[in-house]
C-alpha atoms as a PDB file:
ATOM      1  CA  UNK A   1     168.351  -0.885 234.834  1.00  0.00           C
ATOM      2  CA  UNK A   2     169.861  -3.275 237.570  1.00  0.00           C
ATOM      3  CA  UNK A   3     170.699  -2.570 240.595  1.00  0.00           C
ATOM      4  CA  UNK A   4     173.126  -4.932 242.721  1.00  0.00           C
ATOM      5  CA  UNK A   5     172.670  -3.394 246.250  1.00  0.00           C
ATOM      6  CA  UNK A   6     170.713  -1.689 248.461  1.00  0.00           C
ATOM      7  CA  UNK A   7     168.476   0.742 246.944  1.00  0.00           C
ATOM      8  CA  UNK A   8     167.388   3.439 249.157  1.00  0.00           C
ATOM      9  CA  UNK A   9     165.742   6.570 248.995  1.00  0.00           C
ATOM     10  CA  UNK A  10     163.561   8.959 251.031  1.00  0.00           C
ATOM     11  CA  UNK A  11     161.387  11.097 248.621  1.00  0.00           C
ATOM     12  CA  UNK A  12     158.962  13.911 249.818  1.00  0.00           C
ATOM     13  CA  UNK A  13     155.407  12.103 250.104  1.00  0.00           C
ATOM     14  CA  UNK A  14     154.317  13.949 247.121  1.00  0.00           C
ATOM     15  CA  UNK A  15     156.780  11.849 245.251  1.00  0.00           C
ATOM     16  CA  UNK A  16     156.353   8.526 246.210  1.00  0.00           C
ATOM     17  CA  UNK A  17     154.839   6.390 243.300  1.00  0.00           C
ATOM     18  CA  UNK A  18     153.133   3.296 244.308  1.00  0.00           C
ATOM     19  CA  UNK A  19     154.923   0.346 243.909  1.00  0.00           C
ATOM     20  CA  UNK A  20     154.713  -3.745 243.568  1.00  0.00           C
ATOM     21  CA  UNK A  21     157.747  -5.568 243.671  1.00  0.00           C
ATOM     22  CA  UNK A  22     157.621  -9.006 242.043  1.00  0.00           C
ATOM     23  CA  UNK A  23     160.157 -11.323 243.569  1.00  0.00           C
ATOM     24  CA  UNK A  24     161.153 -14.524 241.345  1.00  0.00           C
ATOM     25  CA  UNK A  25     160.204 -12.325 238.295  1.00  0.00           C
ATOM     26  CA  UNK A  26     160.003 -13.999 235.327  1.00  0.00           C
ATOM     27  CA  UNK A  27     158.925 -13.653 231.632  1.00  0.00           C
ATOM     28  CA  UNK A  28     155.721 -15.597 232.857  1.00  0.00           C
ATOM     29  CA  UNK A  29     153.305 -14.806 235.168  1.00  0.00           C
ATOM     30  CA  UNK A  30     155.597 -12.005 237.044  1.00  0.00           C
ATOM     31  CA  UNK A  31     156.030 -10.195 233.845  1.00  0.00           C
ATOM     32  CA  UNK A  32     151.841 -10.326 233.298  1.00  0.00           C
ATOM     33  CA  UNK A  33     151.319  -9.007 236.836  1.00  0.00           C
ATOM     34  CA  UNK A  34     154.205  -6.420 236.339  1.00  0.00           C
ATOM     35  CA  UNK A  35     152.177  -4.950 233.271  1.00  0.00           C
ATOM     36  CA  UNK A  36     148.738  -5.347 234.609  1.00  0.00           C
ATOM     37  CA  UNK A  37     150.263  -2.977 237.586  1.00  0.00           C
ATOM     38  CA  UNK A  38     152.027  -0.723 235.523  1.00  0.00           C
ATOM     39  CA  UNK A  39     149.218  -0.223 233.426  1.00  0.00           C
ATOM     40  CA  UNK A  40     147.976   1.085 236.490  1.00  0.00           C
ATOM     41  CA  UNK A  41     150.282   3.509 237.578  1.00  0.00           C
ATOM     42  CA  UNK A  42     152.552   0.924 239.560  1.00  0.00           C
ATOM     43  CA  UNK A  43     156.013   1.562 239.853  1.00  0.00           C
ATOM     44  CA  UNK A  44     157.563  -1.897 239.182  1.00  0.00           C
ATOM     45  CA  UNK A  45     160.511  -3.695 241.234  1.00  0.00           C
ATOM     46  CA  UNK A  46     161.515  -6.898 239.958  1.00  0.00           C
ATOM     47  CA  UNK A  47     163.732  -9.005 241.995  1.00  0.00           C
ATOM     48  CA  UNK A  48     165.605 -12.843 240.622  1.00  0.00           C
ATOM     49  CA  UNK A  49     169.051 -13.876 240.730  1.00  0.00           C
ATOM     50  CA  UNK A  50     169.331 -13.269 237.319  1.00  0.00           C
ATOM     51  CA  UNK A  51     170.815  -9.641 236.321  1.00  0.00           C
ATOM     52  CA  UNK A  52     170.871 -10.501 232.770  1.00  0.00           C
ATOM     53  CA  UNK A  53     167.365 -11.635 232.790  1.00  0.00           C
ATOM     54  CA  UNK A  54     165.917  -8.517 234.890  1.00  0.00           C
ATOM     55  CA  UNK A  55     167.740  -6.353 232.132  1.00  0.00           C
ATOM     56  CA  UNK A  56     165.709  -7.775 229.419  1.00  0.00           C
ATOM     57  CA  UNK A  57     162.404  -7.695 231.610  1.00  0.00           C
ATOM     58  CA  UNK A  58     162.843  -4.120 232.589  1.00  0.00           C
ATOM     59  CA  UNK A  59     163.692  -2.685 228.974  1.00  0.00           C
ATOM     60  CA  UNK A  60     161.147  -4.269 227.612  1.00  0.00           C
ATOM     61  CA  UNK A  61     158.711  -3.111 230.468  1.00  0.00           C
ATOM     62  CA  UNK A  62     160.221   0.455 229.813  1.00  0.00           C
ATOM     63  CA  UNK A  63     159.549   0.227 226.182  1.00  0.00           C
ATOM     64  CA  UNK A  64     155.877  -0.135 227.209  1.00  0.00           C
ATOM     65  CA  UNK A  65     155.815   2.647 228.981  1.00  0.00           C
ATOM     66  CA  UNK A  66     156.378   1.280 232.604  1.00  0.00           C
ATOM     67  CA  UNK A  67     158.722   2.530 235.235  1.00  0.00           C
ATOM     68  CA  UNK A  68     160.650  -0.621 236.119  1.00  0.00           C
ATOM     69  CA  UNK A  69     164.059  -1.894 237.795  1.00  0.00           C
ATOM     70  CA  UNK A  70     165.724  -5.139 238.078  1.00  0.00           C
ATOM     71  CA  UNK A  71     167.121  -5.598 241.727  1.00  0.00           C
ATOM     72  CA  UNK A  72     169.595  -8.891 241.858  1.00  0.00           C
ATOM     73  CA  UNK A  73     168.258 -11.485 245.045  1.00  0.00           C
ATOM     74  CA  UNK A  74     167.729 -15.155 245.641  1.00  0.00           C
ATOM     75  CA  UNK A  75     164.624 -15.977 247.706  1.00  0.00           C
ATOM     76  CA  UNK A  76     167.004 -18.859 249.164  1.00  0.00           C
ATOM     77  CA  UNK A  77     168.370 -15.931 250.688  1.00  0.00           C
ATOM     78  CA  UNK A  78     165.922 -13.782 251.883  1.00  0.00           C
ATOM     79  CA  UNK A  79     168.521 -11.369 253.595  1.00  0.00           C
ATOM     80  CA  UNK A  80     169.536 -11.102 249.990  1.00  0.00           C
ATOM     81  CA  UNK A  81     165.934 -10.065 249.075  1.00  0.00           C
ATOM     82  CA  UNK A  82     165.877  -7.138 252.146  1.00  0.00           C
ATOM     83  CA  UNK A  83     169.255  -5.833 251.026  1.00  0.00           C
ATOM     84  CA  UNK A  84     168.226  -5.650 247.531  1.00  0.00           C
ATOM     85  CA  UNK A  85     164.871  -3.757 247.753  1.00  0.00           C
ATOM     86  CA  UNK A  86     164.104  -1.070 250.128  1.00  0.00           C
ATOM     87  CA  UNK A  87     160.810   0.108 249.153  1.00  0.00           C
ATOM     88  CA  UNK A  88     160.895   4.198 249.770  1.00  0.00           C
ATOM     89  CA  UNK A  89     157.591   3.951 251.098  1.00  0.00           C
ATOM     90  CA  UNK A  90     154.398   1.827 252.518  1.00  0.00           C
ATOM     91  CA  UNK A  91     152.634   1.734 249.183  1.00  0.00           C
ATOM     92  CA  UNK A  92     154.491  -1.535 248.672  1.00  0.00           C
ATOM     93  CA  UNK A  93     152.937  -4.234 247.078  1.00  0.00           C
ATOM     94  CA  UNK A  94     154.814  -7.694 246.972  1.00  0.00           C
ATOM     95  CA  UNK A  95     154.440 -10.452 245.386  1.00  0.00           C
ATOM     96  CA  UNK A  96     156.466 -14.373 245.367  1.00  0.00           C
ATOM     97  CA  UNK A  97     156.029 -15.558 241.978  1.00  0.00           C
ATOM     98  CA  UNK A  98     159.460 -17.439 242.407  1.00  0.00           C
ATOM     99  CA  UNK A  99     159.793 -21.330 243.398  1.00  0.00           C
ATOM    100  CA  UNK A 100     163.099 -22.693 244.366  1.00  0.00           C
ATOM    101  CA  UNK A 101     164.652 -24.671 241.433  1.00  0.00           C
ATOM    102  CA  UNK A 102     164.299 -28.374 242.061  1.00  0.00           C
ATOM    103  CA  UNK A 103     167.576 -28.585 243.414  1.00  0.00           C
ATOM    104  CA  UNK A 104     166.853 -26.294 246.207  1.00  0.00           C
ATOM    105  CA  UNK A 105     163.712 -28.366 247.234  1.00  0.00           C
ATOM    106  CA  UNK A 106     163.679 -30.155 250.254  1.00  0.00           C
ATOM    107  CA  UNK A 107     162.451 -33.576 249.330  1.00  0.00           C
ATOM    108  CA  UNK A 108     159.150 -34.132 249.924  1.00  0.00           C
ATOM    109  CA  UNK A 109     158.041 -30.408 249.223  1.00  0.00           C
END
């Protein structure tokens, strides 16, 4: 599942799941953390430009077992990232496994 949007909800406490949310997620190193947190119980939120690519991550994440969604955001534009995830709670983990492409590099950095 992808969601292009604001995602927002307000479960009861009882509810809430613990959650990481893996911005740049890739089929790399975000996709290792999102199972090595899922294994765990973690809800998982992952968050790249890409919706077709967050489809793919999150079915196959599902097919292991995981609760995961793909949310659609560029970390160029992190208002993009806010709008896009809203965690329903403060057991948010997040993590930036993303890196601008090259393009999007100042030079020098």
């Amino acid at each position: 599942m992808v969601l292009d949007g604001a995602f927002d909800l307000d479960p009861p406490k009882e509810f809430i799941v613990p959650t990481i949310a893996i911005v740049g997620a890739g089929p790399g190193l975000g996709m290792e953390i999102a199972r090595a947190f899922g294994r765990r119980g973690f809800a998982v939120a992952l968050l790249a430009r890409d919706a077709a690519k967050l489809e793919t991550l999150a079915e196959e994440l599902g097919a292991e077992g995981i609760v995961a969604a793909g949310f659609t955001a560029d970390i160029l534009k992190p208002d993009t990232v806010t709008q896009a995830f809203i965690p329903p709670g403060p057991s948010v983990i997040e993590i930036w496994t993303g890196q601008p492409a090259r393009e999007h590099r100042r030079r020098g950095a």
